[in-house]
N, C-alpha and C. Protein backbone atom coordinates (compact mmCIF):
# COMPACT_ATOMS: atom_id res chain seq x y z
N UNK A 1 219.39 124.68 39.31
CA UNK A 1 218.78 125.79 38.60
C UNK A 1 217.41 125.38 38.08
N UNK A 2 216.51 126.70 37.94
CA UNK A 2 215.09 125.96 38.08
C UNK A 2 214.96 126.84 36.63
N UNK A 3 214.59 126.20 35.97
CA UNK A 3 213.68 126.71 33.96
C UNK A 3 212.65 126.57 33.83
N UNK A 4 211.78 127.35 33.53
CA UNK A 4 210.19 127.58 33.42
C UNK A 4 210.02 127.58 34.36
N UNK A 5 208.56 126.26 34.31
CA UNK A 5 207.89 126.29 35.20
C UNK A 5 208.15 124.31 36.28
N UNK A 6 209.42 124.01 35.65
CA UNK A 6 209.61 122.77 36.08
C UNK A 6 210.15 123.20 37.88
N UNK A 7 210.07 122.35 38.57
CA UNK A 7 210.81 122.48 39.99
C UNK A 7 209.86 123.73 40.70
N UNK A 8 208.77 123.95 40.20
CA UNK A 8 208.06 124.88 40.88
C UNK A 8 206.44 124.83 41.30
N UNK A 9 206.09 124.78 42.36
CA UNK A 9 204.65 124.51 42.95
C UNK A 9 203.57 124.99 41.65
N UNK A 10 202.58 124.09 41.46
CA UNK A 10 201.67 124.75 40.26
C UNK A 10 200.69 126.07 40.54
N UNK A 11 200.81 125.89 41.93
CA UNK A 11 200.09 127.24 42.81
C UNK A 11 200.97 128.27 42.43
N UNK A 12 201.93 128.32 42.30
CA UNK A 12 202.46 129.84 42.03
C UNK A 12 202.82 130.01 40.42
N UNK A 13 202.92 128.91 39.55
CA UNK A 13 202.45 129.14 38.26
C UNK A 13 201.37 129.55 38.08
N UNK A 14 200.40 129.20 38.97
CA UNK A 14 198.87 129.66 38.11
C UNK A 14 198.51 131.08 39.03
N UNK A 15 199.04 131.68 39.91
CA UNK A 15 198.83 132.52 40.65
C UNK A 15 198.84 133.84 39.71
N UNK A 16 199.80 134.09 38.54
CA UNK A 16 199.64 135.18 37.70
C UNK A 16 198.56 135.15 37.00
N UNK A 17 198.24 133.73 36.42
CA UNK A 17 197.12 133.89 35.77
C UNK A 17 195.58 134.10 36.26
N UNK A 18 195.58 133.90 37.95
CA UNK A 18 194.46 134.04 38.24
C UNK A 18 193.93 135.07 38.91
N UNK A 19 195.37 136.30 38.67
CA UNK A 19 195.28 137.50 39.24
C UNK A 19 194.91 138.25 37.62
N UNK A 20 195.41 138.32 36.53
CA UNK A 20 195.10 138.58 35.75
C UNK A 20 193.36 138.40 35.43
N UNK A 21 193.57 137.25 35.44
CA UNK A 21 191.67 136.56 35.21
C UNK A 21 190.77 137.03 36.16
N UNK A 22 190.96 137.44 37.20
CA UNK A 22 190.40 138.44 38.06
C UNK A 22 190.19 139.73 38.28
N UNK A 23 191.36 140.56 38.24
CA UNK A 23 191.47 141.70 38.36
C UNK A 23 191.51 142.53 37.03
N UNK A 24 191.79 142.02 36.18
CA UNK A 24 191.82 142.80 34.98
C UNK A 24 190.05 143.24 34.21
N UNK A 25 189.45 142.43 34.83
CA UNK A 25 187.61 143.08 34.71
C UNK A 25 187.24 143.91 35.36
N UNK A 26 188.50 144.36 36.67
CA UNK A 26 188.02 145.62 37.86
C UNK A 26 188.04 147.17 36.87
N UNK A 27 187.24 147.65 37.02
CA UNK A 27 186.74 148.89 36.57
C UNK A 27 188.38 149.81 36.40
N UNK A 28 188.10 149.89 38.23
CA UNK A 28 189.07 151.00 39.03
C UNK A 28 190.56 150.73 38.52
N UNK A 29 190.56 149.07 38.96
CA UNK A 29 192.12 148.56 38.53
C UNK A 29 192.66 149.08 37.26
N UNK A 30 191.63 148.63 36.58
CA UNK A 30 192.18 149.11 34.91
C UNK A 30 192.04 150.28 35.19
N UNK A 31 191.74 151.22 35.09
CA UNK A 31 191.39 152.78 35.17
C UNK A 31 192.63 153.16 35.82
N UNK A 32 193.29 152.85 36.91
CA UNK A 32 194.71 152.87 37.71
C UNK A 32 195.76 152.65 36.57
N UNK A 33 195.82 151.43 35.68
CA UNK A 33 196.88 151.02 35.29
C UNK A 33 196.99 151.60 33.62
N UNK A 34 195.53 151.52 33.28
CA UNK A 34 195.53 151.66 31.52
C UNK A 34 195.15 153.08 31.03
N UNK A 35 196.44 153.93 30.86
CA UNK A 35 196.59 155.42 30.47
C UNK A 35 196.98 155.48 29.24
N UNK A 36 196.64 156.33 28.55
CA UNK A 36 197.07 156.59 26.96
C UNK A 36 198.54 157.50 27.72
N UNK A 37 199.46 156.81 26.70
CA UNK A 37 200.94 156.93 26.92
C UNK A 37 201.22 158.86 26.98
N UNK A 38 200.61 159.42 25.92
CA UNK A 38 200.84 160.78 25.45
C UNK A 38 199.46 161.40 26.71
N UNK A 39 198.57 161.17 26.37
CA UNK A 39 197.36 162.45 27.06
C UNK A 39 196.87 161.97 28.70
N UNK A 40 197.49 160.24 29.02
CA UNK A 40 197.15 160.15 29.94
C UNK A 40 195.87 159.62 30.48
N UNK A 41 194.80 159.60 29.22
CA UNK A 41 193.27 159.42 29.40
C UNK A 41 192.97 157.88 29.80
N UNK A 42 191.95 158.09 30.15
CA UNK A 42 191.52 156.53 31.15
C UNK A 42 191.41 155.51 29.43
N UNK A 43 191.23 154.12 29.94
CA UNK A 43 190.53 153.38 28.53
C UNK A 43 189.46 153.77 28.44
N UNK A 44 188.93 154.18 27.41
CA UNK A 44 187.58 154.41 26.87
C UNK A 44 186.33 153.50 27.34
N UNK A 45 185.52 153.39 27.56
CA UNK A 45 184.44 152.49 28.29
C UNK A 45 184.01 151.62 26.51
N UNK A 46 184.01 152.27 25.97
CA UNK A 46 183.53 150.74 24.57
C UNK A 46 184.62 149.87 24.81
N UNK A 47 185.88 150.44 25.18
CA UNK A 47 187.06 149.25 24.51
C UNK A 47 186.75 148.38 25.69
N UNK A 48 186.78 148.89 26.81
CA UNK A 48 186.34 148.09 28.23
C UNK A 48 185.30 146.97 28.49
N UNK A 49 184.03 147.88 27.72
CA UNK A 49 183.30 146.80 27.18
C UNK A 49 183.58 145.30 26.64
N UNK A 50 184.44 145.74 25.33
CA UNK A 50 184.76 144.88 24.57
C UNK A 50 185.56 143.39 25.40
N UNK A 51 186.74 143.96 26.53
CA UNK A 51 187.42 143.43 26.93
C UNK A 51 186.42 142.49 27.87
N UNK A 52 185.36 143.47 29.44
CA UNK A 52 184.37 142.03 29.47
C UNK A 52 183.85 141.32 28.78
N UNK A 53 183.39 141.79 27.77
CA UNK A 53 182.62 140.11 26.60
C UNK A 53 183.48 139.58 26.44
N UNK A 54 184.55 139.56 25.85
CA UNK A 54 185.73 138.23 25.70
C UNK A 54 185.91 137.41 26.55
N UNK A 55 185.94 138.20 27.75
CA UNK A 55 185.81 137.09 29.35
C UNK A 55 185.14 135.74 28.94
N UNK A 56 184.31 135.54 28.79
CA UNK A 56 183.66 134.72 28.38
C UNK A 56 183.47 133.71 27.21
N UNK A 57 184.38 134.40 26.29
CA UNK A 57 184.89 133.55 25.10
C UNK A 57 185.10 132.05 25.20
N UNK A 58 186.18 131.80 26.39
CA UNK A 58 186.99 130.49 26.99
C UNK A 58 186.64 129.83 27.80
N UNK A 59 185.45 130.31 28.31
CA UNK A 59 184.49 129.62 29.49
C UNK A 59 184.54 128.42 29.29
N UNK A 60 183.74 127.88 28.06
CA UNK A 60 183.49 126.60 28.09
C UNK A 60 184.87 125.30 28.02
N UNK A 61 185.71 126.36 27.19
CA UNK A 61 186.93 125.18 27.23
C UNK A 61 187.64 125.27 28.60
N UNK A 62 187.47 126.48 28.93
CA UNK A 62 188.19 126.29 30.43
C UNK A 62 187.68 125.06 31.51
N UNK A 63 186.08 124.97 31.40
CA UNK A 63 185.59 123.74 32.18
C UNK A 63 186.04 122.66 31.39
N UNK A 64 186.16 122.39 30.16
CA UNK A 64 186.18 120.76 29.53
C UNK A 64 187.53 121.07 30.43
N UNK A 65 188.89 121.40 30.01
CA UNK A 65 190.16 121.56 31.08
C UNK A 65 190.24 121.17 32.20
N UNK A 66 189.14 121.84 33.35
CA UNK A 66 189.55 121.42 34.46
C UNK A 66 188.60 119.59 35.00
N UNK A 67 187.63 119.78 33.86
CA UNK A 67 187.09 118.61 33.88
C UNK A 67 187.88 117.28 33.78
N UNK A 68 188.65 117.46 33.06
CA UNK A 68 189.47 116.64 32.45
C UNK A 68 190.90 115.78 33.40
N UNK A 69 191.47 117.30 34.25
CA UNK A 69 191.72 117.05 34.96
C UNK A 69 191.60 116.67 36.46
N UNK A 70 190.55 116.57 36.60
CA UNK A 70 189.87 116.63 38.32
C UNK A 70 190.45 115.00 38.22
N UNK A 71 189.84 114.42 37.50
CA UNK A 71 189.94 112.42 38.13
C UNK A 71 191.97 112.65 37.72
N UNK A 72 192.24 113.07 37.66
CA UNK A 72 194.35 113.32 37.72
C UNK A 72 194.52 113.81 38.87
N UNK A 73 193.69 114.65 39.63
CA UNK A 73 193.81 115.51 40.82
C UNK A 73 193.50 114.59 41.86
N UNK A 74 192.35 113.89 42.14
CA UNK A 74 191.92 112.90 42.87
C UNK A 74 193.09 111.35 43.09
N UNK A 75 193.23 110.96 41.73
CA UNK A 75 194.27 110.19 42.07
C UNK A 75 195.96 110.53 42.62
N UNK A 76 196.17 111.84 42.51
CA UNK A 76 197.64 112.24 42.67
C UNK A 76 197.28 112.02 44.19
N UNK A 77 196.18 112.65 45.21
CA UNK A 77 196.18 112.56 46.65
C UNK A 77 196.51 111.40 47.26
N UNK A 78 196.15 110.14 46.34
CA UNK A 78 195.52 109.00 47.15
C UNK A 78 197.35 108.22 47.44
C-alpha cells in the first residue's frame, strides 16, 4: 500500500502542481472553471488581476529551491 507521496515517481507528484502553476493564469481556463455559485458570473477582471501579481510573489524562492537542488539531481544520475 502506497501513503502520500512515498512509493511514487516525483514526476507525477509534481505534475498537479505544475498544471496548476500553469494553467490557472489562463484567462479562458479560469473563465471556464471560476463561476459565482448563485448568478454564475465570470471572476471579475480586478480579482484576476490580483491573482497574476501573486504569480510572482515565490519566484525568487522557487529558484533558491531548485538551485539547491540541481548538484542532488546531478549526483543521483551518476
Amino acid at each position: 500500500m502506497v501513503a502520500g507521496i512515498r512509493g511514487v515517481e516525483w514526476d507525477a507528484v509534481e505534475l498537479p502542481s505544475q498544471f496548476m502553476e500553469n494553467w490557472c493564469y489562463h484567462r479562458p481556463t479560469i473563465d471556464g472553471i471560476a463561476k459565482h455559485y448563485q448568478t454564475g458570473a465570470s471572476l471579475p477582471d480586478a480579482l484576476y488581476q490580483k491573482i497574476v501579481k501573486v504569480r510572482q510573489t515565490y519566484t525568487p524562492f522557487s529558484l533558491l529551491t531548485w538551485s539547491r537542488r540541481s548538484p542532488l539531481q546531478k549526483r543521483k544520475k551518476k
